[in-house]
Protein backbone atom coordinates (compact mmCIF):
# COMPACT_ATOMS: atom_id res chain seq x y z
CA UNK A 1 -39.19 -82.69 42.38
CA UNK A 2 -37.22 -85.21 40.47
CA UNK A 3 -37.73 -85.40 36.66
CA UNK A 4 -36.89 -88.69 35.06
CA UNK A 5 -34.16 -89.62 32.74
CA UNK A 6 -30.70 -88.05 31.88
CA UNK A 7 -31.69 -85.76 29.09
CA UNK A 8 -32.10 -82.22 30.30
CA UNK A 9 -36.26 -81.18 29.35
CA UNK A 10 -37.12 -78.30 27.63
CA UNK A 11 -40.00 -76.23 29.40
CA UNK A 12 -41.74 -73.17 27.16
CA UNK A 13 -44.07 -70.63 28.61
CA UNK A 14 -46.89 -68.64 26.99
CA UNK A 15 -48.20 -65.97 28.66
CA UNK A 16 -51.58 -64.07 28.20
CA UNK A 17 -52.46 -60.51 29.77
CA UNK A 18 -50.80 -57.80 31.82
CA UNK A 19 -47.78 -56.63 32.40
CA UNK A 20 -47.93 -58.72 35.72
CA UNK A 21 -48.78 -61.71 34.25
CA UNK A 22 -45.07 -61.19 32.43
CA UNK A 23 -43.07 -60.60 35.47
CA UNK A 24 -44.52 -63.57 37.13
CA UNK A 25 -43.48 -65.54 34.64
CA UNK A 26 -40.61 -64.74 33.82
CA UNK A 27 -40.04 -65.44 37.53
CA UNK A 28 -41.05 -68.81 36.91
CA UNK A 29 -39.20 -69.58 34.03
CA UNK A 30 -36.05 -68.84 35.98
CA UNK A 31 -37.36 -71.49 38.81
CA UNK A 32 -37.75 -73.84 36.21
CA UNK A 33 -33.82 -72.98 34.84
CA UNK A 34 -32.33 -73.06 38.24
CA UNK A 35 -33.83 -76.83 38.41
CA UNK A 36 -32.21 -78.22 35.42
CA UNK A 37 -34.17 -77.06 32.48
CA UNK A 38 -33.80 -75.69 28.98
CA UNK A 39 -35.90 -72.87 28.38
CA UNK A 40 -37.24 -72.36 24.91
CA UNK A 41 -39.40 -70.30 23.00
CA UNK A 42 -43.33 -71.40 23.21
CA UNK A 43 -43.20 -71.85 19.27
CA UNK A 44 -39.97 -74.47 19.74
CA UNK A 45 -40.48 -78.19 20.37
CA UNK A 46 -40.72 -78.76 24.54
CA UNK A 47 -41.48 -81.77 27.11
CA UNK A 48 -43.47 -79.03 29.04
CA UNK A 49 -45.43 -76.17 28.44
CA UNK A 50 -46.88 -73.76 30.61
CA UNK A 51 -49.21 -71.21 30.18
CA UNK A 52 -49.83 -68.31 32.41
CA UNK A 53 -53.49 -67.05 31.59
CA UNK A 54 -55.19 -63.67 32.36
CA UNK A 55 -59.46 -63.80 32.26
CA UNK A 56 -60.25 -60.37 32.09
CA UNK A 57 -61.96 -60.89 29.38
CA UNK A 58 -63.81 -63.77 27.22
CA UNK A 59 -61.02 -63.30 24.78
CA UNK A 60 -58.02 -63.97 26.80
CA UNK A 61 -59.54 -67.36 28.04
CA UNK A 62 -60.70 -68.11 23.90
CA UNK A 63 -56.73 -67.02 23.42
CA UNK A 64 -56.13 -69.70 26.69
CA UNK A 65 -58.06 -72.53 24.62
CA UNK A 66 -56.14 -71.33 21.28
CA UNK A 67 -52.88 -72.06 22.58
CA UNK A 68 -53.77 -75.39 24.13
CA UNK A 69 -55.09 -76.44 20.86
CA UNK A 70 -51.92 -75.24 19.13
CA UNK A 71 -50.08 -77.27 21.32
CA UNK A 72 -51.81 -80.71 20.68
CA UNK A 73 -51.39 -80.07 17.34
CA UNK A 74 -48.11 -79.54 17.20
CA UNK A 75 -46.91 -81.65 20.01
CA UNK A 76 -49.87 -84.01 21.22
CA UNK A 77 -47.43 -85.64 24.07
CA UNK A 78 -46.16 -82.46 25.48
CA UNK A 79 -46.80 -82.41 29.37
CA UNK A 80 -49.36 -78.95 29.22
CA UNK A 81 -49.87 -76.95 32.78
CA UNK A 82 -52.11 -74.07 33.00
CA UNK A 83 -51.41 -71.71 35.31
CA UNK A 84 -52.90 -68.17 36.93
CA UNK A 85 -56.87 -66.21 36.59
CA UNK A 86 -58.52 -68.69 34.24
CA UNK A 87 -57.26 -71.40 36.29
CA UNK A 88 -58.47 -70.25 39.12
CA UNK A 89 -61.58 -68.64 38.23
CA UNK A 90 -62.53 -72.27 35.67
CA UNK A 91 -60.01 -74.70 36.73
CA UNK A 92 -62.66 -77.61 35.49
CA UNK A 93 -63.44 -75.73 32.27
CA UNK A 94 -59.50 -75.87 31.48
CA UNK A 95 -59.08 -79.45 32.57
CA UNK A 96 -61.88 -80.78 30.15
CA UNK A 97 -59.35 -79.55 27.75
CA UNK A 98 -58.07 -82.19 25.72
CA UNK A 99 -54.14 -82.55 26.55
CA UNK A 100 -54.26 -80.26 29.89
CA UNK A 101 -52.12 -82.24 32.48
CA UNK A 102 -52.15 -79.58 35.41
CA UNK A 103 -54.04 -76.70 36.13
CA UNK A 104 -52.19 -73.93 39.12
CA UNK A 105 -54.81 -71.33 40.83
CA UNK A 106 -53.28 -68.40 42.19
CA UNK A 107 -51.87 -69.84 45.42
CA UNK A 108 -50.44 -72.59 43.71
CA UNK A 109 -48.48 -71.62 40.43
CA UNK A 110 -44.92 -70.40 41.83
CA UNK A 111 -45.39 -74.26 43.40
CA UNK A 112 -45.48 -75.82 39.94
CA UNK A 113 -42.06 -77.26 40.20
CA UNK A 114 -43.13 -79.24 42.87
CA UNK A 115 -46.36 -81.24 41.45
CA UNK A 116 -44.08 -82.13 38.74
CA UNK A 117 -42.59 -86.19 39.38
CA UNK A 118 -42.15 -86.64 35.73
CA UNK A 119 -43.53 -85.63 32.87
CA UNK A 120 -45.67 -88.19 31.51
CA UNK A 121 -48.65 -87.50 30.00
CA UNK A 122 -52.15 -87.63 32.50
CA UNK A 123 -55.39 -89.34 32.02
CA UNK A 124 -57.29 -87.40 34.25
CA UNK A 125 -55.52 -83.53 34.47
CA UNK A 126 -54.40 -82.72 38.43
CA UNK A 127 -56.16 -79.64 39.93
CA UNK A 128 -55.25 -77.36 42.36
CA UNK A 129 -56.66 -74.10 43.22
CA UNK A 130 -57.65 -73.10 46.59
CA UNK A 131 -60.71 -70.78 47.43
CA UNK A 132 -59.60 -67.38 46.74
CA UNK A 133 -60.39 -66.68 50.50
CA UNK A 134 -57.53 -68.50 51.37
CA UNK A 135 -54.71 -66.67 48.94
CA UNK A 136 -52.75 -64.52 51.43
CA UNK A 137 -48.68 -65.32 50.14
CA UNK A 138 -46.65 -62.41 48.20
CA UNK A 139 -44.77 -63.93 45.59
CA UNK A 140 -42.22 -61.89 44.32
CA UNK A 141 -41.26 -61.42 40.69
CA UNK A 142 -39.66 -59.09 38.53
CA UNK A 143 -38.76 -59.59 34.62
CA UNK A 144 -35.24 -60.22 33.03
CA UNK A 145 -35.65 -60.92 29.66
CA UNK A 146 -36.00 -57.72 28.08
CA UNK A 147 -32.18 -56.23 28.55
CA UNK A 148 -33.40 -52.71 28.86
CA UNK A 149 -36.41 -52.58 31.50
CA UNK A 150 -37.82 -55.12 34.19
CA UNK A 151 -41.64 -55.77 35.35
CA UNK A 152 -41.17 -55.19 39.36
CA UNK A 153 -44.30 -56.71 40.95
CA UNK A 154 -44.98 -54.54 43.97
CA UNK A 155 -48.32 -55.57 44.70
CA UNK A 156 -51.40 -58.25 44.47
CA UNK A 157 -54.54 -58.64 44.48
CA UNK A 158 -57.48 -56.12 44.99
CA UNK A 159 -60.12 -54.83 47.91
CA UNK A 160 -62.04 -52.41 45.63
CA UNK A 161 -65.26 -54.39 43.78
CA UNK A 162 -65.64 -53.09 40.52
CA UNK A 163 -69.46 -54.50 38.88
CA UNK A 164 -68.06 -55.75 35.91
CA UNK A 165 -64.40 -57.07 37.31
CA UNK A 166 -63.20 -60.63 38.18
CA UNK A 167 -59.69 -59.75 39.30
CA UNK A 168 -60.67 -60.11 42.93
CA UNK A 169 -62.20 -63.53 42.06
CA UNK A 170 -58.80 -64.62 40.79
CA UNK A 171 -56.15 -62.70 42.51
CA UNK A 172 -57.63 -62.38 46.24
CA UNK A 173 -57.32 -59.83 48.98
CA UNK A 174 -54.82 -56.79 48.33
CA UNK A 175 -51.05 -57.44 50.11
CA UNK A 176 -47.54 -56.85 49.23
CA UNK A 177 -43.77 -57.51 50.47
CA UNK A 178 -42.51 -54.42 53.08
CA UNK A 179 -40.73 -51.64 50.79
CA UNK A 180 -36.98 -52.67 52.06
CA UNK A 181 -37.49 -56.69 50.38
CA UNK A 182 -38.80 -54.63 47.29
CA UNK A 183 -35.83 -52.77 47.42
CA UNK A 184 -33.23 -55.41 47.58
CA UNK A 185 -35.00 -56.86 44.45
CA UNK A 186 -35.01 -53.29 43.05
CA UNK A 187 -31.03 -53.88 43.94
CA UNK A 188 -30.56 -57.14 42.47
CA UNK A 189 -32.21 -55.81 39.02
CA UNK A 190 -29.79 -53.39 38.65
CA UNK A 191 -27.09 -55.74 39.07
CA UNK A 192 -28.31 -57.22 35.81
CA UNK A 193 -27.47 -53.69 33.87
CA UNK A 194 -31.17 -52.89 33.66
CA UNK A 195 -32.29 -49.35 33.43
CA UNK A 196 -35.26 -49.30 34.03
CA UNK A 197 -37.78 -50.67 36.08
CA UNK A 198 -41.84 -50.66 35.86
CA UNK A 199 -43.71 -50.71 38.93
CA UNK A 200 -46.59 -53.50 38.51
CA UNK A 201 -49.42 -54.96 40.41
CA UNK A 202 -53.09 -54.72 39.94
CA UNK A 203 -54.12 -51.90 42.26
CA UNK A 204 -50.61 -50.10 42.77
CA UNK A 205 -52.50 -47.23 44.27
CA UNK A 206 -53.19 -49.48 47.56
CA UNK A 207 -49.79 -50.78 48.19
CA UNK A 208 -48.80 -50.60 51.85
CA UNK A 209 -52.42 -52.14 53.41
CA UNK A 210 -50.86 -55.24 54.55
CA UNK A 211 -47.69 -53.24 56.08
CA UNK A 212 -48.67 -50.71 57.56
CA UNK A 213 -46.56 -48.23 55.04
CA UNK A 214 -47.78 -46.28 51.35
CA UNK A 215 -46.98 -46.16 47.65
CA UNK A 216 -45.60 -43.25 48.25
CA UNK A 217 -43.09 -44.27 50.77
CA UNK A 218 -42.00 -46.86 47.72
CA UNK A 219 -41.26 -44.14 45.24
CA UNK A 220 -39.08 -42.32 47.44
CA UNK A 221 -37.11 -45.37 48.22
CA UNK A 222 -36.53 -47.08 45.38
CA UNK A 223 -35.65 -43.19 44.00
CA UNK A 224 -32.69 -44.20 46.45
CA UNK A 225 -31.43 -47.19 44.19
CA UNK A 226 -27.96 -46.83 42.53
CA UNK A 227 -27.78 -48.42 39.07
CA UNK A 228 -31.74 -47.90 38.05
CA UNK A 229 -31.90 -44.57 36.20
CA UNK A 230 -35.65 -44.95 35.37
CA UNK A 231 -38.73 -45.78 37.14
CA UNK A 232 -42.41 -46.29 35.76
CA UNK A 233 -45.61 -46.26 37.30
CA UNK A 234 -48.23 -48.84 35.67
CA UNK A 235 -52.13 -48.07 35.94
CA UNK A 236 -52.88 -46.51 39.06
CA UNK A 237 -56.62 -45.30 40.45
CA UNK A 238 -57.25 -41.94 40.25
CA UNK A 239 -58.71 -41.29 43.68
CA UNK A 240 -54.99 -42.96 44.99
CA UNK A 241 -53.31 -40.74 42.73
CA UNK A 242 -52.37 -38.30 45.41
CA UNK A 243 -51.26 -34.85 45.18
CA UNK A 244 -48.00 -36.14 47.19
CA UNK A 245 -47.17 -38.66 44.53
CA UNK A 246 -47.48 -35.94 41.25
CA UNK A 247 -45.89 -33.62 43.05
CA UNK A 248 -42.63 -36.38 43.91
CA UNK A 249 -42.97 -37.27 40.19
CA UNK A 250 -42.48 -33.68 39.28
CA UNK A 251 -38.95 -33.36 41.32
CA UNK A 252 -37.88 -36.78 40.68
CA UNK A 253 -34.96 -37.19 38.48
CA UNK A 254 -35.67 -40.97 38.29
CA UNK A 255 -39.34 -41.53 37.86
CA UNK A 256 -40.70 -40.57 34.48
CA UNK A 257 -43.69 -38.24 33.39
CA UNK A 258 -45.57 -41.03 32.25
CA UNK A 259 -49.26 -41.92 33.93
CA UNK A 260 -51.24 -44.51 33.05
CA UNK A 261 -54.92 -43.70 34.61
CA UNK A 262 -58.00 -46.28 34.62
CA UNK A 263 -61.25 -43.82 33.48
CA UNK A 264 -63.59 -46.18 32.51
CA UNK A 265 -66.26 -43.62 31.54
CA UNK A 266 -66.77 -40.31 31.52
CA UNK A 267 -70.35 -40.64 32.49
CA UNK A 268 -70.85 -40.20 36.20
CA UNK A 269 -74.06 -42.33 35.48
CA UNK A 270 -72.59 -45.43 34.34
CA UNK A 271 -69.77 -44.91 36.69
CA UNK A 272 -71.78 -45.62 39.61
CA UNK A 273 -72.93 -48.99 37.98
CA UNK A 274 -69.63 -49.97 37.19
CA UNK A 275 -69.19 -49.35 41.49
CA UNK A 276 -66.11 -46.75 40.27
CA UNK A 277 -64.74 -44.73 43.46
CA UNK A 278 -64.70 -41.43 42.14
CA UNK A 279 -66.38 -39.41 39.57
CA UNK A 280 -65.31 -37.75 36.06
CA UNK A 281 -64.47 -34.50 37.99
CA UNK A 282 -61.90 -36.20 40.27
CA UNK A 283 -60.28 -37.53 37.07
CA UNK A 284 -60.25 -34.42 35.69
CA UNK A 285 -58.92 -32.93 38.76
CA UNK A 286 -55.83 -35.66 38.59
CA UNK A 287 -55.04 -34.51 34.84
CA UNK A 288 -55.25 -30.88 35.98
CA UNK A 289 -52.50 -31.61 38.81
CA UNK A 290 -50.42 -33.42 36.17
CA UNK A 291 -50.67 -31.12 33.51
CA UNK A 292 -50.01 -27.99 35.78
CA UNK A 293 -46.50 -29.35 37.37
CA UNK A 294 -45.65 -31.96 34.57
CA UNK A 295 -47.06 -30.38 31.20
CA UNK A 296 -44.55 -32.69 28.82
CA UNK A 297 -45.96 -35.48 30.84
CA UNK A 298 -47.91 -38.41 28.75
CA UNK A 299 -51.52 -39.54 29.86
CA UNK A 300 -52.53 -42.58 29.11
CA UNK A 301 -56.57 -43.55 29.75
CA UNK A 302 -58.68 -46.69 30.03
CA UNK A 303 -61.96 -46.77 28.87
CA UNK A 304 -64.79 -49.22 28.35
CA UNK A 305 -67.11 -48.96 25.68
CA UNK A 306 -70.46 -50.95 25.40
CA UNK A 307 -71.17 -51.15 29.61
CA UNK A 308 -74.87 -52.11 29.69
CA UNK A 309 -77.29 -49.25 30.39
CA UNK A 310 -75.18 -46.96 28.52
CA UNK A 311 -76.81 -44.89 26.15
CA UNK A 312 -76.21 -42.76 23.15
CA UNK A 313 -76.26 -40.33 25.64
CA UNK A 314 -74.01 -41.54 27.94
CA UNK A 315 -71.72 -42.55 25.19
CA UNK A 316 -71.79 -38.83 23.99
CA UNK A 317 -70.67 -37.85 27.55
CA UNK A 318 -67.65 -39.94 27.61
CA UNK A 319 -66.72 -38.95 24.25
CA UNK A 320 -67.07 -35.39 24.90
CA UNK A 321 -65.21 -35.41 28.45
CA UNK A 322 -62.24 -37.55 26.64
CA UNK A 323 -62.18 -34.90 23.25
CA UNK A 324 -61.39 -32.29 25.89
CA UNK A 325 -59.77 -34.14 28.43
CA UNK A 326 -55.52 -33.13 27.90
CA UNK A 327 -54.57 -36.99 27.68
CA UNK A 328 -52.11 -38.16 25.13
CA UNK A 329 -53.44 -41.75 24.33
CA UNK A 330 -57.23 -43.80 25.28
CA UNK A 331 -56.79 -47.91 25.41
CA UNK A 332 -59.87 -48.21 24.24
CA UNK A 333 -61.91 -51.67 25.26
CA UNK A 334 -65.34 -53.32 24.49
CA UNK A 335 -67.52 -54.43 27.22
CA UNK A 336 -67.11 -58.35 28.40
CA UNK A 337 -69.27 -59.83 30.60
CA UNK A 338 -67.76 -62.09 33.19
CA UNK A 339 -69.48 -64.85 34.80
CA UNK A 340 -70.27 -64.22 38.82
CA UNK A 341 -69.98 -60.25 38.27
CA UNK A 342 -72.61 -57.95 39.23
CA UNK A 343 -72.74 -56.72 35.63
CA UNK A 344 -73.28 -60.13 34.22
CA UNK A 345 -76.89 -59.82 35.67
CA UNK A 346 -77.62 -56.30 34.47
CA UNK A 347 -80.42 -55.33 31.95
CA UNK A 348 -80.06 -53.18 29.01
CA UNK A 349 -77.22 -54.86 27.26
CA UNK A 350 -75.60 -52.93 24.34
CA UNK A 351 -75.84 -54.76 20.91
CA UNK A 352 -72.12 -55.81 19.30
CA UNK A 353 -72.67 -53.63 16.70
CA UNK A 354 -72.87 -50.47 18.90
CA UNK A 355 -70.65 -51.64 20.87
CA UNK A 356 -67.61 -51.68 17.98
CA UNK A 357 -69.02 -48.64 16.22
CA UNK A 358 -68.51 -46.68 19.38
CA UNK A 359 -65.30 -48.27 20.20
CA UNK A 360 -64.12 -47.17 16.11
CA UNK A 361 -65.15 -43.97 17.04
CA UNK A 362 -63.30 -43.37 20.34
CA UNK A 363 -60.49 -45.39 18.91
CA UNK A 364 -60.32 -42.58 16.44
CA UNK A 365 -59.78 -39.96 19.00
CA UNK A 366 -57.32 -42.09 20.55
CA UNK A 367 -54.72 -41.61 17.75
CA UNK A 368 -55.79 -37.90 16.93
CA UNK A 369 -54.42 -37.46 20.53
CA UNK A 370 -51.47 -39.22 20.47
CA UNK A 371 -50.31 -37.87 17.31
CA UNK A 372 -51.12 -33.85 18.51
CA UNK A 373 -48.82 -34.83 21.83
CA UNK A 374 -46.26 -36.27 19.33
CA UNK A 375 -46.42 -33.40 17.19
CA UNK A 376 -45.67 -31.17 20.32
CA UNK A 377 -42.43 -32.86 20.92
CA UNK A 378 -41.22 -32.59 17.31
CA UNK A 379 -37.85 -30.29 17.47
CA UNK A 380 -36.89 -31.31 21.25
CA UNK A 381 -34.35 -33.13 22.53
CA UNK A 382 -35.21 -36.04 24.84
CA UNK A 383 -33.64 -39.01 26.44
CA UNK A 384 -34.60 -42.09 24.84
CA UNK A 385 -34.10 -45.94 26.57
CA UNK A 386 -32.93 -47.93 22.85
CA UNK A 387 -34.10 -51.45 22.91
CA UNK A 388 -33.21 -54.92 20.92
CA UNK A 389 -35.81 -55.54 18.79
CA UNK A 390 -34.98 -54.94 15.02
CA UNK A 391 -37.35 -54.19 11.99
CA UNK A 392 -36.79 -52.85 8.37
CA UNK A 393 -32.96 -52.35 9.75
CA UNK A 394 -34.81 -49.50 12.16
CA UNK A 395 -34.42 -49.73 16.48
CA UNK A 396 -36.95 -48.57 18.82
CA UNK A 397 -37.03 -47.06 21.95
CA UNK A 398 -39.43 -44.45 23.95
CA UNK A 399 -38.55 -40.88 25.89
CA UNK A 400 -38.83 -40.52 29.25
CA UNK A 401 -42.47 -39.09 28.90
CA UNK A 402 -43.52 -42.58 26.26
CA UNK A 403 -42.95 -41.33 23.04
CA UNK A 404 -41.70 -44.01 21.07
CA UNK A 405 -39.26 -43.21 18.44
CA UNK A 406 -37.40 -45.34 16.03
CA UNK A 407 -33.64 -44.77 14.67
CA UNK A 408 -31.11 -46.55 12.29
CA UNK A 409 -30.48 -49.95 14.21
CA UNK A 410 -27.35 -49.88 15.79
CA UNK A 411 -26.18 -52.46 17.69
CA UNK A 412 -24.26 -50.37 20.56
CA UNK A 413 -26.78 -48.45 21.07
CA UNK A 414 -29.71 -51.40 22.83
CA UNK A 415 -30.04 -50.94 26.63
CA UNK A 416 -28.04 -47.62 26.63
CA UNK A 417 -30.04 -44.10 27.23
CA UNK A 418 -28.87 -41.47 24.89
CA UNK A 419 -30.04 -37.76 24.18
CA UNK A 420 -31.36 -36.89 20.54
CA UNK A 421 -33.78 -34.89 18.78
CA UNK A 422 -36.89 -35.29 17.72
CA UNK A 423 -37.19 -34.96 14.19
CA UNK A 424 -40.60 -35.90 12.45
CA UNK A 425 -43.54 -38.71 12.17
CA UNK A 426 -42.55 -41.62 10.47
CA UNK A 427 -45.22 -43.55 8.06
CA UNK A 428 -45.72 -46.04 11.19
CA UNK A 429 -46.57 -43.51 13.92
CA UNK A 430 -43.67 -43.39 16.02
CA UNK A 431 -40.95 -40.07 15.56
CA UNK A 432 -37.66 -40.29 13.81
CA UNK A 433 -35.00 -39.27 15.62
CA UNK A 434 -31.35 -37.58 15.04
CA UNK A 435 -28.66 -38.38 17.42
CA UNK A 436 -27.25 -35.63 19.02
């Protein structure tokens, strides 16, 4: 790659989705810094911007086209590249953009450095983005720029074929880096005075297919890493949440009570439609095994409201297996249909209007549980991670089991992990705490 001229460029990056999606590129943006650039903030004047997309959903790619447009607006002869799922699942769709210069599939975004020869502006946008067939590299990435915890990315990909999903479409075949390269970037994180680190991909759950070794063998491993004195699990399937791994969670002095557990629905019906590969009562099962080893432990759920075919009935069957379900929080999202799903051909769509009165409804739920699991905690002492970001003169930071709790800010206190009690509910949700 050589960039023209002496001045050094200034490259910002926007970046839409998961948790993933953020480790990546921060991992990117460091590529970019090692070459010679400035990296600014995505609202700052740049040469380049770059913007790492997600497609689960029609509103990440409208939020895709919404930051292009912001872009032209602002700075019409900004270099624009547009990388990740939307690029590979519509890479022509983004280059009829007006201002898109380059447009990275999966295979091809860690690469971007190298279609770069200057920065000039393109009359016709470059493309690349192989057939997802052909995606078989592990590119690793973790996250640096939050100074208390770091996105790991452990795993890629997915096997499993979900009706309504396109995150096979864009990410390819399930594969992941042998556990002892994960743990010398588990090492080199800690170097950096980070605490904690998240364990990311998009089916967790299956890590170890393309070497021949399991998630659990990961956990105890990176449980071995001095300097890291917290690890998180993201989302993980509940029929590869094994006993093995609640039961490690339970001893483990590092990893923290804190699941995060795609539902879906609680209909067994609508379930099988979505091509889930388990029913409610293995879920429930999974909640049971946490609850009975871990009972402080928080639970969060995933559920989709508005799948076609479902009912009043089926609705009612969700809601009633989540109101006694012991989970402490739902993410609660409305149906999207994705071009070349299954469930983009299905009959029986749900009206919009059902669709966001039954998400209000469940939504409503959501917070009556979080607030009773808060209200259990009120009067402990935990161990809370403090982290930078300021507001009303107040600093955040969340317990070991993901309560979040906010304090006086104090500057010595970001990135350090320190014991206090839980005092009460503030007006914005999260619990005041006392130091001890």
């Amino acid at each position: 790659m050589a960039i023209s001229g002496d001045k050094k460029k200034k490259v910002a990056f926007h970046t839409l989705g998961c948790k993933l999606n953020f480790s990546e590129t921060s991992t990117i943006s460091r590529n970019f810094k090692n070459n010679g650039f400035e990296v600014v903030s995505f609202n700052s004047e740049a040469d380049m911007y770059v913007i790492n997309t997600c497609s689960v959903t029609e509103q990440a790619d409208k939020k895709c086209r919404q930051a292009i447009k912001k872009i032209q607006n602002n700075n019409p002869d900004a270099f624009i590249a547009v990388v990740g799922c939307y690029a590979q699942l519509k890479p022509e769709e983004i280059a009829s953009n007006l201002g898109v210069d380059l447009v990275l599939g999966t295979q091809e975004k860690f690469n971007i450095l190298e279609h770069l020869d200057n920065l000039q502006k393109k009359e016709t946008p470059e493309i690349y983005s192989c057939a997802i067939q052909e995606v078989d590299q592990f590119d690793s990435s973790h996250s640096e720029a939050d100074r208390t915890r770091s996105f790991l990315k452990v795993q890629d990909g997915c096997d499993y074929s979900c009706s309504y999903c396109t995150i096979p479409l864009a990410r390819g075949k399930s594969r992941n880096k042998k556990i002892d390269e994960l743990v010398n970037e588990a090492h080199k994180i800690a170097q950096s005075n980070i605490k904690e680190i998240i364990l990311t991909g998009v089916n967790i759950g299956d890590f170890g297919k393309s070497t021949n070794e399991s998630f659990y063998d990961l956990l105890k491993a990176l449980e071995k890493v001095e300097g890291i004195e917290r690890i998180r699990i993201s989302s993980i399937e509940p029929n590869l949440l094994k006993d093995e791994i609640i039961e490690f969670v339970a001893k483990s002095e590092k990893i923290q009570p804190h699941f995060h557990i795609p539902l879906q629905s609680g209909c067994n019906k609508i379930l099988a439609k979505m091509q889930r590969r388990y029913k409610r009562e293995v879920f429930q099962s999974r909640v049971d095994k946490i609850k009975s080893l871990i009972p402080h432990a928080f639970i969060g759920v995933d559920v989709i409201v508005g799948f076609p075919g479902e009912t009043n009935e089926d609705f009612e069957e969700t809601y009633k297996f989540l109101y006694n379900l012991d989970a402490s929080f739902f993410h609660v999202f409305s149906y999207s249909e994705r071009p070349n799903t299954k469930s983009a051909n299905f009959e029986d769509k749900v009206p919009r209007k059902i669709i966001t009165e039954r998400s209000k409804k469940l939504q409503k739920l959501a917070n009556e549980k979080q607030t009773t699991f808060y209200k259990q905690h009120i009067g402990q002492e935990e161990k809370v991670l403090f982290e930078a970001y300021k507001r009303n003169n107040n600093m955040f930071g969340f317990t070991g089991n993901y309560i979040k709790v906010e304090a006086e800010y104090d500057k010595s206190l970001v990135g350090q992990i320190k014991t206090v009690k839980l005092e009460e509910i503030s007006e914005s949700g999260n619990l005041i705490v006392k130091m001890r």
